[in-house]
N, C-alpha and C. Protein backbone atom coordinates (compact mmCIF):
# COMPACT_ATOMS: atom_id res chain seq x y z
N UNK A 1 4.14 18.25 -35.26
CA UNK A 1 5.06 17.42 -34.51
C UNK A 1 4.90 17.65 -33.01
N UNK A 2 4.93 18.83 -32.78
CA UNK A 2 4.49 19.40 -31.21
C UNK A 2 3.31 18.82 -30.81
N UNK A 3 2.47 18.49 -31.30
CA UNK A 3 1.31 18.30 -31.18
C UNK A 3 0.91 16.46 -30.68
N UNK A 4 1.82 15.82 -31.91
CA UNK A 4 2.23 14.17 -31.37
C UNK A 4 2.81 14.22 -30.01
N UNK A 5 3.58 15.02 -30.07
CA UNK A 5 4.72 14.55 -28.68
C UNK A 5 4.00 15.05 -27.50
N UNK A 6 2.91 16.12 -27.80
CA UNK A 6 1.96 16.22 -26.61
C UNK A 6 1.10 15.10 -26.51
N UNK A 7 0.42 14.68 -27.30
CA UNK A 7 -1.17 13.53 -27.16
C UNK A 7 0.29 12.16 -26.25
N UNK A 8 1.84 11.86 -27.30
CA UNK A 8 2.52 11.08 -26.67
C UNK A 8 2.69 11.01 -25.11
N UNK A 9 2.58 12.36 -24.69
CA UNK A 9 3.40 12.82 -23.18
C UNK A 9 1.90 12.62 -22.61
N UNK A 10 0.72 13.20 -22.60
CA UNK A 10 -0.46 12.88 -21.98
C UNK A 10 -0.75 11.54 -21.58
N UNK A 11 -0.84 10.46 -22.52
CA UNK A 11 -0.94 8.95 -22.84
C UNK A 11 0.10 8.69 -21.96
N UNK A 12 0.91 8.58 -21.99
CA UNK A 12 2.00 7.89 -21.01
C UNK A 12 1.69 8.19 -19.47
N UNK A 13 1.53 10.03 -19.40
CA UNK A 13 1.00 10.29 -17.53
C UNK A 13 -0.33 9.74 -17.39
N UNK A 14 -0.93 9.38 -17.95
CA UNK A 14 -2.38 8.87 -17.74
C UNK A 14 -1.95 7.12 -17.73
N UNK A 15 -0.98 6.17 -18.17
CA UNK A 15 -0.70 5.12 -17.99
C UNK A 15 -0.08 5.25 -16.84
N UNK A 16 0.80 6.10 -16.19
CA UNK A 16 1.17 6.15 -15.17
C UNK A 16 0.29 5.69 -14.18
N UNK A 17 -0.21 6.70 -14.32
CA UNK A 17 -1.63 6.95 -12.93
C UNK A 17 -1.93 5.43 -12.59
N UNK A 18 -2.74 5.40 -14.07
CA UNK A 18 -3.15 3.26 -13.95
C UNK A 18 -2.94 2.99 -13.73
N UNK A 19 -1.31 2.62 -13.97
CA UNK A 19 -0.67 1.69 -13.06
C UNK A 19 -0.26 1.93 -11.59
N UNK A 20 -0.08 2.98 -11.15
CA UNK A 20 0.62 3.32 -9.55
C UNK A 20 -1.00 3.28 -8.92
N UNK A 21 -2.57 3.05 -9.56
CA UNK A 21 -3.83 2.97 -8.65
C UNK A 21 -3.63 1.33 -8.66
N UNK A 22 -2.93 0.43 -9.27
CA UNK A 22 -3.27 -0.65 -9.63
C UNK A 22 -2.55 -1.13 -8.56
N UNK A 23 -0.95 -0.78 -8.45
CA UNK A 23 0.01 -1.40 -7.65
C UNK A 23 -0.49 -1.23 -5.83
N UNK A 24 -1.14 0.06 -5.85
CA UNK A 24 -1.99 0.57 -4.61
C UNK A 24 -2.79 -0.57 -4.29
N UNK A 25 -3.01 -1.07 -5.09
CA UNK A 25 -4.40 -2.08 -5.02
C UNK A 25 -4.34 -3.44 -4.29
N UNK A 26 -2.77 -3.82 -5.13
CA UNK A 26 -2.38 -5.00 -4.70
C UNK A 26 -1.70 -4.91 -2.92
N UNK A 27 -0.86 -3.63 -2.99
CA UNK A 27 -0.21 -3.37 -1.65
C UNK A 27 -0.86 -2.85 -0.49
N UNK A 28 -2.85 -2.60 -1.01
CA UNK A 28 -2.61 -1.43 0.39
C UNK A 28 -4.23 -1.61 0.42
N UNK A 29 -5.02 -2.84 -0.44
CA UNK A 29 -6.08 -3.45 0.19
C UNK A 29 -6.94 -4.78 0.14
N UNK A 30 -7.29 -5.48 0.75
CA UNK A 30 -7.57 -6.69 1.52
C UNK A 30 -7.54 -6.96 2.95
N UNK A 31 -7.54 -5.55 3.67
CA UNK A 31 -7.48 -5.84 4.71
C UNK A 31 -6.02 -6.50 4.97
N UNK A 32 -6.19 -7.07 6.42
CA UNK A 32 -4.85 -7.81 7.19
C UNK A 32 -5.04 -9.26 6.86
N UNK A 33 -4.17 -10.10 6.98
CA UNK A 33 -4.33 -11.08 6.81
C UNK A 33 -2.82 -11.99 7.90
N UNK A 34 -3.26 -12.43 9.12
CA UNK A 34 -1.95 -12.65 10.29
C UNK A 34 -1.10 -14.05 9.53
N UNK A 35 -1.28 -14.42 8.63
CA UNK A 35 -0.73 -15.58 8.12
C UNK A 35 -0.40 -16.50 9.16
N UNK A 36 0.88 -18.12 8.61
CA UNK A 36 0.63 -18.65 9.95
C UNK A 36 2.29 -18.71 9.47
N UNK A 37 2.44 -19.92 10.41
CA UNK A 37 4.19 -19.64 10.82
C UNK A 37 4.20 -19.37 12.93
N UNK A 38 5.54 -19.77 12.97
CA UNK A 38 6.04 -19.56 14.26
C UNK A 38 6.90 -18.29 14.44
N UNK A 39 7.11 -17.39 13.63
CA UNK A 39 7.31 -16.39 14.06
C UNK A 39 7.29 -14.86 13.81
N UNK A 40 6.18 -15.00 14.74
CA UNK A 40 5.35 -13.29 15.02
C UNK A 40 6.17 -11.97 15.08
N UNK A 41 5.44 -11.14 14.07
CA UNK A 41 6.76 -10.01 14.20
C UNK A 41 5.29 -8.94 13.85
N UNK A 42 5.57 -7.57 14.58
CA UNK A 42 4.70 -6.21 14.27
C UNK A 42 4.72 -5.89 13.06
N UNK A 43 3.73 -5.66 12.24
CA UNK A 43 3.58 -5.55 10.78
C UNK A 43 2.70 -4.47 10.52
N UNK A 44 2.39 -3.91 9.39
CA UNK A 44 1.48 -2.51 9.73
C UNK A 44 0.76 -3.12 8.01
N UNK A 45 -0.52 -2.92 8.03
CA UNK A 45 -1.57 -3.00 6.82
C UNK A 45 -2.19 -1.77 7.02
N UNK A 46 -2.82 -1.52 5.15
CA UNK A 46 -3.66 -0.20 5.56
C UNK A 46 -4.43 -0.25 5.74
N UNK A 47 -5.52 -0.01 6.30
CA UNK A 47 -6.68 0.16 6.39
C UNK A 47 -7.44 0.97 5.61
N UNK A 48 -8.00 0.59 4.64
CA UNK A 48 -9.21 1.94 3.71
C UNK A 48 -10.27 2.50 4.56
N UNK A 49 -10.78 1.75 5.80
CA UNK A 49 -11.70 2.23 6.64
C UNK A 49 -11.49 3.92 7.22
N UNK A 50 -10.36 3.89 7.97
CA UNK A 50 -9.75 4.33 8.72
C UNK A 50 -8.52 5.49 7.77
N UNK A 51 -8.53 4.75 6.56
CA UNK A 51 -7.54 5.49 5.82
C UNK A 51 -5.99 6.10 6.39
N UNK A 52 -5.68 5.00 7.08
CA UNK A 52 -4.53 4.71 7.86
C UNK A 52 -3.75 3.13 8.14
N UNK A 53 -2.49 3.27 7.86
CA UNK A 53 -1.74 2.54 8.36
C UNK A 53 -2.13 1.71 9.88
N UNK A 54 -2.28 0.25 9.95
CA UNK A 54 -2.46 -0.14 11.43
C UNK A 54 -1.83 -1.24 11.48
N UNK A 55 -1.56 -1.26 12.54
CA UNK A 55 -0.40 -2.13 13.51
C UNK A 55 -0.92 -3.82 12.97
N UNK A 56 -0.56 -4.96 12.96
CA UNK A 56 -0.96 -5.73 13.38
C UNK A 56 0.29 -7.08 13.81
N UNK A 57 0.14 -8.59 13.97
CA UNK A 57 0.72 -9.65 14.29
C UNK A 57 0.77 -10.04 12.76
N UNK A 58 1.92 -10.21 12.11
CA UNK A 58 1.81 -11.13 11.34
C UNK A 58 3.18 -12.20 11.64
N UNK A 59 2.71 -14.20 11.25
CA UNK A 59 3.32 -15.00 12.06
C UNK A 59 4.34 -15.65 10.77
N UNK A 60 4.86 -14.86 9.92
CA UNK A 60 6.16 -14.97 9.10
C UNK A 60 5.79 -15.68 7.69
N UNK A 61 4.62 -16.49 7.33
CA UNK A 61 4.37 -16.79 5.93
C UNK A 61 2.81 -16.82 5.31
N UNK A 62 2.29 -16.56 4.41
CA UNK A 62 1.40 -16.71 3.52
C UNK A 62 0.98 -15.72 3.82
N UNK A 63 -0.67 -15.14 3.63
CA UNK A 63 -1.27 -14.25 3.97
C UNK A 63 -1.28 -13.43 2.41
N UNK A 64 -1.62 -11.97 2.37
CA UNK A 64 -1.80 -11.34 1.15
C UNK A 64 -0.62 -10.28 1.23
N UNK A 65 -0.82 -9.42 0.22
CA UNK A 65 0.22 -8.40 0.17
C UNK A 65 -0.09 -7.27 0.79
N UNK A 66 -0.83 -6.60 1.37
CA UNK A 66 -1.00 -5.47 1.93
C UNK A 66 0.06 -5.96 3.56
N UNK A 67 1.16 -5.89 3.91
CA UNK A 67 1.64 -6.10 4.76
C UNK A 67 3.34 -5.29 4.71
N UNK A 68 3.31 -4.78 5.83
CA UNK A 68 4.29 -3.51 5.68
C UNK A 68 5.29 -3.63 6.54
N UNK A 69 6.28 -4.10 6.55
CA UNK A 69 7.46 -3.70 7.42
C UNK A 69 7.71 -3.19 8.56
N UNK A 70 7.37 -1.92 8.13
CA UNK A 70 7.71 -0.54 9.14
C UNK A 70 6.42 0.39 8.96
N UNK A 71 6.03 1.15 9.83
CA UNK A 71 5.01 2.51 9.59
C UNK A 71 5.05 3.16 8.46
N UNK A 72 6.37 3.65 8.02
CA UNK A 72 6.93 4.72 7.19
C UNK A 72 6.36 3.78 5.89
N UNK A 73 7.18 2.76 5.58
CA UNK A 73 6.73 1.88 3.84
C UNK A 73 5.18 1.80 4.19
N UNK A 74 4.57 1.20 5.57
CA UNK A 74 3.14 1.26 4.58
C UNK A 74 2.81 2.84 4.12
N UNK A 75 3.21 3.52 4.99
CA UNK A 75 2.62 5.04 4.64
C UNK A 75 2.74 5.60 3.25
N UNK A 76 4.04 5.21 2.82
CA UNK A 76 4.85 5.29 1.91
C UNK A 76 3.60 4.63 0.37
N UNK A 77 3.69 3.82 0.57
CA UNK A 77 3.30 2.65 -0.24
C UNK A 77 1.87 2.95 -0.22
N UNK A 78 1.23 3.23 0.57
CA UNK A 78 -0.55 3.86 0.45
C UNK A 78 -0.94 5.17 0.63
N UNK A 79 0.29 5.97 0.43
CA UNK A 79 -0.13 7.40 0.17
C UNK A 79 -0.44 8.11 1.26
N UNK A 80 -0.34 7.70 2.71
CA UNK A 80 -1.08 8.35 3.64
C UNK A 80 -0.05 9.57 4.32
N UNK A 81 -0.67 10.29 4.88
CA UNK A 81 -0.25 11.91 5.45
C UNK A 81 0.44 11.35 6.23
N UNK A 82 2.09 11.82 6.25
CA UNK A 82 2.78 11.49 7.35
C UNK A 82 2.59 12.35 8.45
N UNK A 83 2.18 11.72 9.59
CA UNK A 83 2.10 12.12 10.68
C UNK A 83 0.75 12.18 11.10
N UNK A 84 -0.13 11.12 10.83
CA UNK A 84 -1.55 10.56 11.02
C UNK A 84 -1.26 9.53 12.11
N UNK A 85 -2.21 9.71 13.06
CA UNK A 85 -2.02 8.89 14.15
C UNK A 85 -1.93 7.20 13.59
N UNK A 86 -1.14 6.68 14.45
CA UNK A 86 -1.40 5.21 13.74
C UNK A 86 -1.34 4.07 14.89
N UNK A 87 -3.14 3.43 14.48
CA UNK A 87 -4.21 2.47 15.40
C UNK A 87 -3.43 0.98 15.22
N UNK A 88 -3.94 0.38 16.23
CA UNK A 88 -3.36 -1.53 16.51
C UNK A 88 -4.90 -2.21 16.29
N UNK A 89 -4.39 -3.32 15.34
CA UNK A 89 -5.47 -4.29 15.18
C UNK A 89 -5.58 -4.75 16.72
């Protein structure tokens, strides 16, 4: 019985993983994308290059999902070392 509920508990942290590399995927690469719209607000994408959070213009609709709020959520959201310098498109 010990033995199910281990192979159970392994299988599940290993679905974990999958999924939180997957959600990474969607949130934190494609690059930037400034969408269009009339109004421009500071937005932060990650960069895989650079492996950092960077600044950019995005103009309020379309574009992809790697696009962040604040410094902290993209950091948050792509895993990066808080307190890594952070570059402007």
């Amino acid at each position: 019985m010990k033995v199910i509920f281990l192979i159970l508990l392994l299988a599940l942290g290993a679905f974990a993983l999958q999924h939180n590399a997957h959600d990474l995927g969607v949130y934190c690469e494609g690059g930037y994308q400034k969408g269009v719209g009339k109004h421009p607000r500071i937005y932060y994408y990650y960069d895989k290059g650079v492996k950092n959070c960077v600044q950019f213009v995005y103009f309020g609709s379309g574009g992809n999902k790697n696009r962040h709020e604040t410094r902290e959520k993209c950091q948050k959201a792509c895993n990066v070392k808080v307190g890594t310098k952070v570059s402007t498109a």
